[in-house]
C-alpha atoms as a PDB file:
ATOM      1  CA  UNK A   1     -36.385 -29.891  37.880  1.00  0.00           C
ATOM      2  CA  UNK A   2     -34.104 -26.911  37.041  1.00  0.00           C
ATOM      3  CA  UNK A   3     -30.820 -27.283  34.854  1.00  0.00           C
ATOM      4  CA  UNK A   4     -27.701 -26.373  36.818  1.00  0.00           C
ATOM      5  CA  UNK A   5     -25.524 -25.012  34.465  1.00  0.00           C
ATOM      6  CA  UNK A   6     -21.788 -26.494  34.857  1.00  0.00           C
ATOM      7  CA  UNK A   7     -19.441 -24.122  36.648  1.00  0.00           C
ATOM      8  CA  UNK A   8     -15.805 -24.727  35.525  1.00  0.00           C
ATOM      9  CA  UNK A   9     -12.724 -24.362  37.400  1.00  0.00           C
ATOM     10  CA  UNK A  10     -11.387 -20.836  37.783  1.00  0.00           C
ATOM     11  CA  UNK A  11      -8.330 -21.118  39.744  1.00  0.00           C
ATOM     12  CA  UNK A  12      -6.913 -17.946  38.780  1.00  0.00           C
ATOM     13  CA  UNK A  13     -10.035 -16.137  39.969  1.00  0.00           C
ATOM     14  CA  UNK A  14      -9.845 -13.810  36.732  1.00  0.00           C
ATOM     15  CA  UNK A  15     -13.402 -14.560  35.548  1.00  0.00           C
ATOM     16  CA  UNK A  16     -11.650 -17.470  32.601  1.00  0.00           C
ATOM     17  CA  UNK A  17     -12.496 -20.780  32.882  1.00  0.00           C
ATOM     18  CA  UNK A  18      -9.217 -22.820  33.066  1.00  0.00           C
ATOM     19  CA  UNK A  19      -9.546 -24.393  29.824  1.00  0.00           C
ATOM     20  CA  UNK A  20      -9.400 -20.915  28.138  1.00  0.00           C
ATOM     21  CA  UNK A  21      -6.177 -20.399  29.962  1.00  0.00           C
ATOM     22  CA  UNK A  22      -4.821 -23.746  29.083  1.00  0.00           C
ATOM     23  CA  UNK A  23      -5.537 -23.079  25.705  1.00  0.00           C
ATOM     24  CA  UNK A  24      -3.981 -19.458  25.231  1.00  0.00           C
ATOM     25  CA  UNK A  25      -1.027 -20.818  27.080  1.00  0.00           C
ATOM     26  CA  UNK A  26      -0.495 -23.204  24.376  1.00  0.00           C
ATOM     27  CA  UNK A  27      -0.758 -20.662  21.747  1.00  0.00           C
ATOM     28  CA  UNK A  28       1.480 -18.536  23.268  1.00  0.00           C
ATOM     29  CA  UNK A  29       4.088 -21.268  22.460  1.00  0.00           C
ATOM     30  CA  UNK A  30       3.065 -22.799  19.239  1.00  0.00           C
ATOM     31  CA  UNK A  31       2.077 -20.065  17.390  1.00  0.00           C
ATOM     32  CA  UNK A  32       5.995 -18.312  16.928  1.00  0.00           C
ATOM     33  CA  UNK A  33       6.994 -21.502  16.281  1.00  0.00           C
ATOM     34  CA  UNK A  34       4.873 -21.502  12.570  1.00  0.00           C
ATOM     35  CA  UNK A  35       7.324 -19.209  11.383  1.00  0.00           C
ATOM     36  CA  UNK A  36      10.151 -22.066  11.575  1.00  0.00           C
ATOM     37  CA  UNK A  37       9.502 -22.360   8.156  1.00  0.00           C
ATOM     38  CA  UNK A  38      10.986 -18.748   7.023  1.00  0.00           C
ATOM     39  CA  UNK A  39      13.757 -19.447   9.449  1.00  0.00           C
ATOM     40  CA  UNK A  40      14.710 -22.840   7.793  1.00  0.00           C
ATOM     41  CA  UNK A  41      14.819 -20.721   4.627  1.00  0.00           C
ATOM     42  CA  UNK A  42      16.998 -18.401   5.459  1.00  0.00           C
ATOM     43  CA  UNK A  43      19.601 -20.411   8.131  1.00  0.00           C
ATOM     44  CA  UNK A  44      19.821 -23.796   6.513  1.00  0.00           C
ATOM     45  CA  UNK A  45      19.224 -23.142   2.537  1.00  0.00           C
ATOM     46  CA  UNK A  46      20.172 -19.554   2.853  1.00  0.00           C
ATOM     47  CA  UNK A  47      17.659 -17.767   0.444  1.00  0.00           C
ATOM     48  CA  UNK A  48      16.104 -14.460   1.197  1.00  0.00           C
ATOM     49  CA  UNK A  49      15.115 -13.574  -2.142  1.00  0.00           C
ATOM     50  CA  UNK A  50      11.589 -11.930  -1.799  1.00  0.00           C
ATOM     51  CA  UNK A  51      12.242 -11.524   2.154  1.00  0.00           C
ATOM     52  CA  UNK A  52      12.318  -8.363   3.628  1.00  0.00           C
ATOM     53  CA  UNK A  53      14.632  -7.316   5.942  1.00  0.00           C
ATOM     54  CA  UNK A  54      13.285  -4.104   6.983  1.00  0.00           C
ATOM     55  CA  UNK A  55       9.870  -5.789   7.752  1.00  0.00           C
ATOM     56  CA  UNK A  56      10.902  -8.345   9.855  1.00  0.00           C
ATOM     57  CA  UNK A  57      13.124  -5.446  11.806  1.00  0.00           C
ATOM     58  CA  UNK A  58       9.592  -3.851  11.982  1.00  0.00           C
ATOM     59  CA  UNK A  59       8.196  -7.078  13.090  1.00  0.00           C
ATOM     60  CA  UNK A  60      10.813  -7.046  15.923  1.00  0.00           C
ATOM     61  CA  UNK A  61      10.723  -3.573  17.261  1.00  0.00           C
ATOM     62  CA  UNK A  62       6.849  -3.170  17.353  1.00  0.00           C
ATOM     63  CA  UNK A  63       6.847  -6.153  19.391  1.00  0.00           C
ATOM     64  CA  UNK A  64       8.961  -5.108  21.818  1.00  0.00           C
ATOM     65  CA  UNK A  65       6.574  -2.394  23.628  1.00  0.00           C
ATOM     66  CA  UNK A  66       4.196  -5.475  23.505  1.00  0.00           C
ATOM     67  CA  UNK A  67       6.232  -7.683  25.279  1.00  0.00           C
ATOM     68  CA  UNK A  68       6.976  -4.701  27.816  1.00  0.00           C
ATOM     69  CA  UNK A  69       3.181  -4.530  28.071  1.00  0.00           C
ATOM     70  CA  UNK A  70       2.121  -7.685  28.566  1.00  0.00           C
ATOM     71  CA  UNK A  71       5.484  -8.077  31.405  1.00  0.00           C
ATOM     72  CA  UNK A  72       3.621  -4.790  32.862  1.00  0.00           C
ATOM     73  CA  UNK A  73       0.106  -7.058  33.101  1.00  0.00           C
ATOM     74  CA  UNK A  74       1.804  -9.615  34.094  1.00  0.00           C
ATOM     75  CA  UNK A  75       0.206 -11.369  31.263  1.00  0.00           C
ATOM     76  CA  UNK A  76       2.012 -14.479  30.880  1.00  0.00           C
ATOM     77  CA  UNK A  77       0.548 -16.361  28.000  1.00  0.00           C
ATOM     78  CA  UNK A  78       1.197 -12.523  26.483  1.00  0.00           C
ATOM     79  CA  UNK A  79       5.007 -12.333  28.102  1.00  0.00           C
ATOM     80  CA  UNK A  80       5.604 -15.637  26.099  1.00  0.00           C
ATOM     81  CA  UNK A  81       4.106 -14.851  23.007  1.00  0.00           C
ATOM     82  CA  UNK A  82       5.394 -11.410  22.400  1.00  0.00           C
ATOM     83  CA  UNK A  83       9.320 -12.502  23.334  1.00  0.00           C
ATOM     84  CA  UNK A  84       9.170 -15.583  21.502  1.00  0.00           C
ATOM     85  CA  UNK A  85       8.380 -13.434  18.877  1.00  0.00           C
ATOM     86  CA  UNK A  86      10.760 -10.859  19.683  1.00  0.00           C
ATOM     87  CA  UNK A  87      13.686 -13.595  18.973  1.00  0.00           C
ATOM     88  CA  UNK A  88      12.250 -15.240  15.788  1.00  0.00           C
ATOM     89  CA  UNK A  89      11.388 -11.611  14.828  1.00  0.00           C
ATOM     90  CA  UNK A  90      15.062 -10.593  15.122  1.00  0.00           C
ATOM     91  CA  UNK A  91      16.386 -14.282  14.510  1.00  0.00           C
ATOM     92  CA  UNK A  92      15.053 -13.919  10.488  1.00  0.00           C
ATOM     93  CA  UNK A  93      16.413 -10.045  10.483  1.00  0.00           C
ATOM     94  CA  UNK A  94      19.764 -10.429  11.232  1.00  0.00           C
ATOM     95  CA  UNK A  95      19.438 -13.996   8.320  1.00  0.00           C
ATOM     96  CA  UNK A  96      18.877 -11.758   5.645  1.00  0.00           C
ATOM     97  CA  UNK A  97      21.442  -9.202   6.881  1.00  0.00           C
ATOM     98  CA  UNK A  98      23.772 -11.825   6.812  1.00  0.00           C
ATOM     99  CA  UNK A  99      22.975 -13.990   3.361  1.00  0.00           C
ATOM    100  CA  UNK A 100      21.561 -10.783   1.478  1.00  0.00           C
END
């Protein structure tokens, strides 16, 4: 008797099964979010010693054609990744602007 091998859901008809979706659309969300740390550092206790302020304005800038890419692709999991990290990216810049 042959083995039928388990087709999963594909909703978006884009060749992914929906769990891979699911899962990158999480990501897109938690993964900015791991840099909360940096930003605690910087808002609440207000130390930027050893931070760099012209990387993170890097960080920020070289994201932005990204997130115009992925807005282009209409990439969402992309769209929310790239301008979460846009804000974060800028959010920790203009902190050490402000308590260097």
């Amino acid at each position: 008797m042959p083995k039928h091998k388990k087709i999963h859901r594909d909703k978006n008809k884009n060749g992914v099964d929906d769990r891979l979706d699911l899962i990158a659309h999480i990501s897109a969300v938690v993964l900015p979010f791991t840099t909360i740390d940096q930003l605690y550092i910087v808002f609440v206790k207000k130390q930027t010693d050893g931070v760099s302020s012209t990387t993170w304005l890097l960080y920020g800038l070289l994201t932005i054609p990204l997130l115009i890419y992925s807005i282009k692709r209409k990439e969402v999991p992309m769209i929310i990744l790239n301008g979460l990290w846009v804000i974060i990216d800028f959010a920790v810049w203009i902190g050490v602007v402000m308590y260097s």
